[in-house]
Protein backbone atom coordinates (compact mmCIF):
# COMPACT_ATOMS: atom_id res chain seq x y z
CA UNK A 1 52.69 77.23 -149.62
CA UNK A 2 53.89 74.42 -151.43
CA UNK A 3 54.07 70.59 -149.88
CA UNK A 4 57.58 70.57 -149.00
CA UNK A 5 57.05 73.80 -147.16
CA UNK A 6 54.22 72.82 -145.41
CA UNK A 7 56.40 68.71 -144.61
CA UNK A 8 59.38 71.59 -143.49
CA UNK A 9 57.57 73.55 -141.30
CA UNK A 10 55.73 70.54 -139.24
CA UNK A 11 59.59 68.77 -138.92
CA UNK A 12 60.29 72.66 -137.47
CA UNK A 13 57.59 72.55 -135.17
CA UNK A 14 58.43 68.96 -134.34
CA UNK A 15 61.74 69.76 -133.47
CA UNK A 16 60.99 72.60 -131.27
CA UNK A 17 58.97 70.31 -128.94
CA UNK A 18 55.47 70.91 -130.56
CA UNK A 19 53.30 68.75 -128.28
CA UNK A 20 49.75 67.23 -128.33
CA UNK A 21 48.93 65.14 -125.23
CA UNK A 22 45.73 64.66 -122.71
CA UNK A 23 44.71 64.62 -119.08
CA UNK A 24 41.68 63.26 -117.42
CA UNK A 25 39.56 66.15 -116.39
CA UNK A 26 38.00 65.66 -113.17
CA UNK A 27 35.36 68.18 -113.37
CA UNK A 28 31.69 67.60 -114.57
CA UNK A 29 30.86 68.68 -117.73
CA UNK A 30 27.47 70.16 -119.05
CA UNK A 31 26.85 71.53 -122.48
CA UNK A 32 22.99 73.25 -123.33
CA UNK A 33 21.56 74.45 -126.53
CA UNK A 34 18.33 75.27 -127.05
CA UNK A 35 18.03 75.25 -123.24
CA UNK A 36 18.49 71.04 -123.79
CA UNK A 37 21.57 69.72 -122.21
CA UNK A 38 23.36 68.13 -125.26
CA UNK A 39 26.22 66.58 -123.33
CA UNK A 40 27.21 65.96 -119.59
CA UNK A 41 29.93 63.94 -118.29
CA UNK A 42 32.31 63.44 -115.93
CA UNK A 43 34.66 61.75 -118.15
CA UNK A 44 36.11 64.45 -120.30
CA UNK A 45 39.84 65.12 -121.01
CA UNK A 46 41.49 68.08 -121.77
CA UNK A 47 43.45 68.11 -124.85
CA UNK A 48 46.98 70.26 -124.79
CA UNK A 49 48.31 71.25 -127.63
CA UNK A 50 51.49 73.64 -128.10
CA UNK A 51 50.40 77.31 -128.77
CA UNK A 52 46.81 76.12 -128.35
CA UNK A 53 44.68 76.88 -125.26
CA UNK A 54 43.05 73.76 -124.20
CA UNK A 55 40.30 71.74 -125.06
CA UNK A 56 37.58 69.78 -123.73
CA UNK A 57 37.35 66.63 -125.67
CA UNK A 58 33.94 64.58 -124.09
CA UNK A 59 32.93 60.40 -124.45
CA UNK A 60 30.79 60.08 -127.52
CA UNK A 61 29.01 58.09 -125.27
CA UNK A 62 27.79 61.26 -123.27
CA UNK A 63 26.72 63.31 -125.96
CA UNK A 64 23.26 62.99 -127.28
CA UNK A 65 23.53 61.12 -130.35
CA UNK A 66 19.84 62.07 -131.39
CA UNK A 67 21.09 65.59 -131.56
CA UNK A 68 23.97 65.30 -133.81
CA UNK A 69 23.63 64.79 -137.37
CA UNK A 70 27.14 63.60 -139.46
CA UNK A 71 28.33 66.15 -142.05
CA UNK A 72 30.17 65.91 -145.12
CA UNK A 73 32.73 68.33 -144.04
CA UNK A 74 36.59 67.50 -143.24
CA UNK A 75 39.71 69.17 -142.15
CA UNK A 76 43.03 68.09 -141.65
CA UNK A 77 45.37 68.45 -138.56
CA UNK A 78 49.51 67.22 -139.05
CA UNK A 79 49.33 66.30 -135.30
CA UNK A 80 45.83 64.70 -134.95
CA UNK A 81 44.71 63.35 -138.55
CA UNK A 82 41.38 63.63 -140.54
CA UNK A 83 38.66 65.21 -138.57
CA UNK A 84 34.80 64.79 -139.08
CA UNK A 85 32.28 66.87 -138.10
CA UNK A 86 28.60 66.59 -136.65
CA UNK A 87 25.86 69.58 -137.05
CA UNK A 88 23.89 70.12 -133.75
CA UNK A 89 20.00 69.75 -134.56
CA UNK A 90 17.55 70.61 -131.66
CA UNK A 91 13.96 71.06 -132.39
CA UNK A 92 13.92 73.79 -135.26
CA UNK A 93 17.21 75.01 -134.42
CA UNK A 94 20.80 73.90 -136.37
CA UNK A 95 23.84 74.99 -135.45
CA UNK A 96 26.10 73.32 -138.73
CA UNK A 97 29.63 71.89 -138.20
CA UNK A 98 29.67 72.54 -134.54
CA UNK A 99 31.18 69.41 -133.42
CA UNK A 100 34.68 67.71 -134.40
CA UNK A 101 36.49 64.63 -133.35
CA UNK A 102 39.04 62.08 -134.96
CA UNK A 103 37.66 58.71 -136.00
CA UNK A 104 41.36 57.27 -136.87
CA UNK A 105 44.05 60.06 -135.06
CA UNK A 106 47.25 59.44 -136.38
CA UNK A 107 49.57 56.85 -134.33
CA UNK A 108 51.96 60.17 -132.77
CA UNK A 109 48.26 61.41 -131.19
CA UNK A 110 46.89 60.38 -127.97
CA UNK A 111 43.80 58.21 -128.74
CA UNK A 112 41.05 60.26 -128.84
CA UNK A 113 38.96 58.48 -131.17
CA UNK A 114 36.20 57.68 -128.65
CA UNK A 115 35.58 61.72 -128.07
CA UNK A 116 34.61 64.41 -129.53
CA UNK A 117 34.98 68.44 -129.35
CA UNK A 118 32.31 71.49 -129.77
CA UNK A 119 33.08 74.76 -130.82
CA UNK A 120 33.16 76.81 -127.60
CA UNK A 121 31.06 79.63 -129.33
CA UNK A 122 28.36 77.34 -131.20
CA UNK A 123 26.50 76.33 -127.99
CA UNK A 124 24.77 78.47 -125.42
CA UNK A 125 26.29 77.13 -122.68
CA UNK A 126 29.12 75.36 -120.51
CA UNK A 127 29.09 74.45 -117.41
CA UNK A 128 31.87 73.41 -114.93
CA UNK A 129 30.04 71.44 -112.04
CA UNK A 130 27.05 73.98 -111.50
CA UNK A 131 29.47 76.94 -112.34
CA UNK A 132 28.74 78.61 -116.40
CA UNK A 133 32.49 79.00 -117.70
CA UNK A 134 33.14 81.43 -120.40
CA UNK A 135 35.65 82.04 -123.64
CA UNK A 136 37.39 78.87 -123.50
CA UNK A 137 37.79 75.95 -120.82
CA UNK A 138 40.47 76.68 -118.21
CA UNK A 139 43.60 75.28 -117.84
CA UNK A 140 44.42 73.77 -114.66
CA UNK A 141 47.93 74.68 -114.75
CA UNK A 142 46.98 78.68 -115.24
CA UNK A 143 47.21 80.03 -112.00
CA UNK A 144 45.64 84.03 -111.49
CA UNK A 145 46.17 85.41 -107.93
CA UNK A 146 45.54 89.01 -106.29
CA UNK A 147 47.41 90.34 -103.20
CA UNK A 148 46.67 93.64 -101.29
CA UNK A 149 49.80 95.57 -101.55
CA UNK A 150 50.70 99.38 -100.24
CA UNK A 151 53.66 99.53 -102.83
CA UNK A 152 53.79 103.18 -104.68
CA UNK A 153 52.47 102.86 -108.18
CA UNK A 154 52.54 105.83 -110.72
CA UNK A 155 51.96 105.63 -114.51
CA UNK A 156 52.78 108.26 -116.53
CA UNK A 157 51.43 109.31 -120.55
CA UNK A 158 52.73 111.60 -122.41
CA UNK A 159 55.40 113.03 -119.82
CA UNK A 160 51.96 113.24 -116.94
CA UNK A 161 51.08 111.25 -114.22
CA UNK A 162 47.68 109.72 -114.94
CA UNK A 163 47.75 107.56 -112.12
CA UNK A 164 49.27 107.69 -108.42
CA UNK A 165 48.38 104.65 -105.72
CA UNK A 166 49.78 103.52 -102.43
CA UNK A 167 46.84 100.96 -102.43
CA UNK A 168 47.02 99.25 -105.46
CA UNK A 169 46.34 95.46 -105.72
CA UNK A 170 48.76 93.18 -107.66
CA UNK A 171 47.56 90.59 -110.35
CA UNK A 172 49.77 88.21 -110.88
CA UNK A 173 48.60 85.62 -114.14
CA UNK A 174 50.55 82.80 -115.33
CA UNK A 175 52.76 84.22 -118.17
CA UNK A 176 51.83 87.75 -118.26
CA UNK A 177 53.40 90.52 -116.60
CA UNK A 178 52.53 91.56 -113.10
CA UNK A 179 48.95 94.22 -113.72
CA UNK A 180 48.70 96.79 -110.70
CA UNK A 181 44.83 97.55 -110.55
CA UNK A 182 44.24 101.03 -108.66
CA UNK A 183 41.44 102.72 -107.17
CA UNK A 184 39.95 104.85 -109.58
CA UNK A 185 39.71 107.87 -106.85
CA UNK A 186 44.01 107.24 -107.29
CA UNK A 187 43.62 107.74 -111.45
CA UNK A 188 42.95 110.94 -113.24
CA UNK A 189 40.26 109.34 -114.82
CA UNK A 190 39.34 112.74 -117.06
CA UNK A 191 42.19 111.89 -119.28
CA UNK A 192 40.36 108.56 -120.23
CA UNK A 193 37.94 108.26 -122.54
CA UNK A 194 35.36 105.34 -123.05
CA UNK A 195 36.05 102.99 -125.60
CA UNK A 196 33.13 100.84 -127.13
CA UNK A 197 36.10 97.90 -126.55
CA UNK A 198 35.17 94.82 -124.42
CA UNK A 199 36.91 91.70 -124.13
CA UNK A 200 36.12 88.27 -122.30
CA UNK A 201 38.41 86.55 -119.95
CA UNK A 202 37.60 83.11 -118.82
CA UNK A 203 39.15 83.40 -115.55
CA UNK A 204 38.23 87.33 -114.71
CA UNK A 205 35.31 88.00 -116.46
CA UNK A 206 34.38 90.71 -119.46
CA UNK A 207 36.60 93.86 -119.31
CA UNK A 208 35.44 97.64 -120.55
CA UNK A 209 38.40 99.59 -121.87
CA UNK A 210 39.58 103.61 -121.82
CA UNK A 211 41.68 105.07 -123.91
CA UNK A 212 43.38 108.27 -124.12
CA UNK A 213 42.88 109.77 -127.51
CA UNK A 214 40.44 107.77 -129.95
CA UNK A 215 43.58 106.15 -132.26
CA UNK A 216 47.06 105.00 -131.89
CA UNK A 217 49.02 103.30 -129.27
CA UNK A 218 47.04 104.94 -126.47
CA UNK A 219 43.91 103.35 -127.76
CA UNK A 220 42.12 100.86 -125.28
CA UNK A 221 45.50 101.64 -122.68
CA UNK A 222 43.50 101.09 -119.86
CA UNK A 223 40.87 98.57 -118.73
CA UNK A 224 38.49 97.28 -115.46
CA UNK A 225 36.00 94.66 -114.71
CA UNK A 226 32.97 96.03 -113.19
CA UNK A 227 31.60 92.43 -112.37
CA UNK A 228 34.61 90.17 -112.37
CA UNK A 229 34.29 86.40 -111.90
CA UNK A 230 34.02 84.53 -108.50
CA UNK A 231 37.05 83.97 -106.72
CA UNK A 232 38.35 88.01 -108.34
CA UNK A 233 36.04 90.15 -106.90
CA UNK A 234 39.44 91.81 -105.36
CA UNK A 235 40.10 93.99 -108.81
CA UNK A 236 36.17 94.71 -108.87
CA UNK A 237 35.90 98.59 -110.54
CA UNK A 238 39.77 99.11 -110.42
CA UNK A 239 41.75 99.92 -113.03
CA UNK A 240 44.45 98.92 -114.76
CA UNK A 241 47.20 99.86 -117.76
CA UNK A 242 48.99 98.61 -120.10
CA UNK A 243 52.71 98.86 -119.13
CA UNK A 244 53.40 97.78 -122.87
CA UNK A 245 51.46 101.36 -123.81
CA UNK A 246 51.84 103.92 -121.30
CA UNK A 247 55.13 105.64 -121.50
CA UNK A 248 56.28 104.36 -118.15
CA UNK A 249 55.24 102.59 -114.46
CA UNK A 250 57.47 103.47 -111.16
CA UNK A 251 56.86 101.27 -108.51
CA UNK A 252 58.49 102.19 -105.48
CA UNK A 253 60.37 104.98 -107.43
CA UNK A 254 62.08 102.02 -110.17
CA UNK A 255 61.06 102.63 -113.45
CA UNK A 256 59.73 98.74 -114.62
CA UNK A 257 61.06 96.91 -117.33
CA UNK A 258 58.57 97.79 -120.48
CA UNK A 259 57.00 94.54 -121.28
CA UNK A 260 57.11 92.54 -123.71
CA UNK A 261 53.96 90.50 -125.09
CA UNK A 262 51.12 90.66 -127.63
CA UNK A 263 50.22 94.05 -126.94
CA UNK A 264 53.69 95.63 -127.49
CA UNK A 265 53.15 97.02 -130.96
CA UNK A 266 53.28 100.56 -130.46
CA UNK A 267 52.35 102.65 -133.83
């Protein structure tokens, strides 16, 4: 991509509203490697930027400084500026390039050049007060809730009802569809087939996945949390599909609306 393409595609993103801004973050913050706490604070700020989830940026002043050792590597952001990086050096362990932040950010960026960042998956642990958070800090304005419902929920594959519920519970997530989780006694679950698939969801926890067939669209169509997160033990063991997959959901006898997000590509 050549420099003019690259200058025409930040005025693009400009133009459409592309954002970078910061919030205090109330919470306190603990980071451990090595089973050392590295960092704690309560003075942290989440940094929001468009198409980004967010980020904890935390005082220089509350992270170790005898753990972090300055590196020679740089990148380059078009919204922030130059950024530097520190390696993470705790007894005999190094964890290299681990830490970012942005000595001079560029006048259109918040001033964040008292803080620095850390690569969510380079330490061993976060904590949220005396809570361990996982994947990626949460955003304040994401909102997940769960509500008991007696609504009649069938999902069909393949022309057969897999699934048929008058107890399902509703998950409704910021910006995703509505999920129905069901009782698994409700699914035909000897159409689904294990899947060696797991993924990690900072507010629900680590899901298993099913699939029907090993390949294709019906791969990974179906998923639970065994263990979910505090505060969604509701959807604990039930399961859920993909409405973007399956061939179709009635609720209530209505056909829904086949979604339309990330996991629409159907091959």
């Amino acid at each position: 991509m050549t420099t003019t393409q690259v200058d025409d595609r930040i005025a693009k993103l400009i133009a459409e509203g592309y954002n970078v801004r910061i919030e205090p973050c109330p919470r306190r913050l603990r980071i451990f490697v090595g089973g050392e706490v590295i960092a704690d604070t309560t003075r942290a700020v989440y940094l929001f930027e468009t198409r980004h989830v967010p980020v904890y940026y935390l005082p220089l002043d509350d992270i170790r400084a005898d753990v972090l050792e300055p590196t020679t590597h740089a990148s380059h952001c078009p919204f922030k500026g130059d950024a530097n990086y520190w390696s993470i050096v705790v007894g005999d362990r190094r964890v290299d390039d681990a830490v970012w932040g942005y000595r001079h950010p560029i006048d259109t960026c918040p001033d964040i050049s008292g803080y620095a960042a850390f690569f969510w998956d380079r330490v061993d642990a976060w904590y949220e007060e005396d809570e361990e958070v996982f994947v990626h800090p949460r955003d304040p304005y994401h909102r997940v809730d769960v509500l008991e419902s007696s609504r009649h929920v069938e999902v069909y594959v393949a022309g057969e009802k897999v699934a048929d519920s008058h107890r399902p519970r509703l998950l409704f997530e910021t910006g995703l569809p509505t999920r129905f989780y069901l009782p698994k006694l409700d699914v035909d679950m000897r159409r689904l087939q294990p899947s060696t698939n797991s993924t990690a969801c900072p507010y629900k926890g680590t899901a298993r996945y099913w699939s029907i067939g090993e390949e294709g669209p019906l791969a990974d169509v179906a998923w639970s949390y065994a263990f979910p997160l505090s505060g969604m033990e509701k959807i604990a063991d039930l399961v859920s599909f993909y409405g973007e997959k399956v061939d179709r959901i009635v609720v209530d006898g209505e056909e829904l609306p086949r979604p339309r997000t990330q996991w629409s590509q159907r091959q």
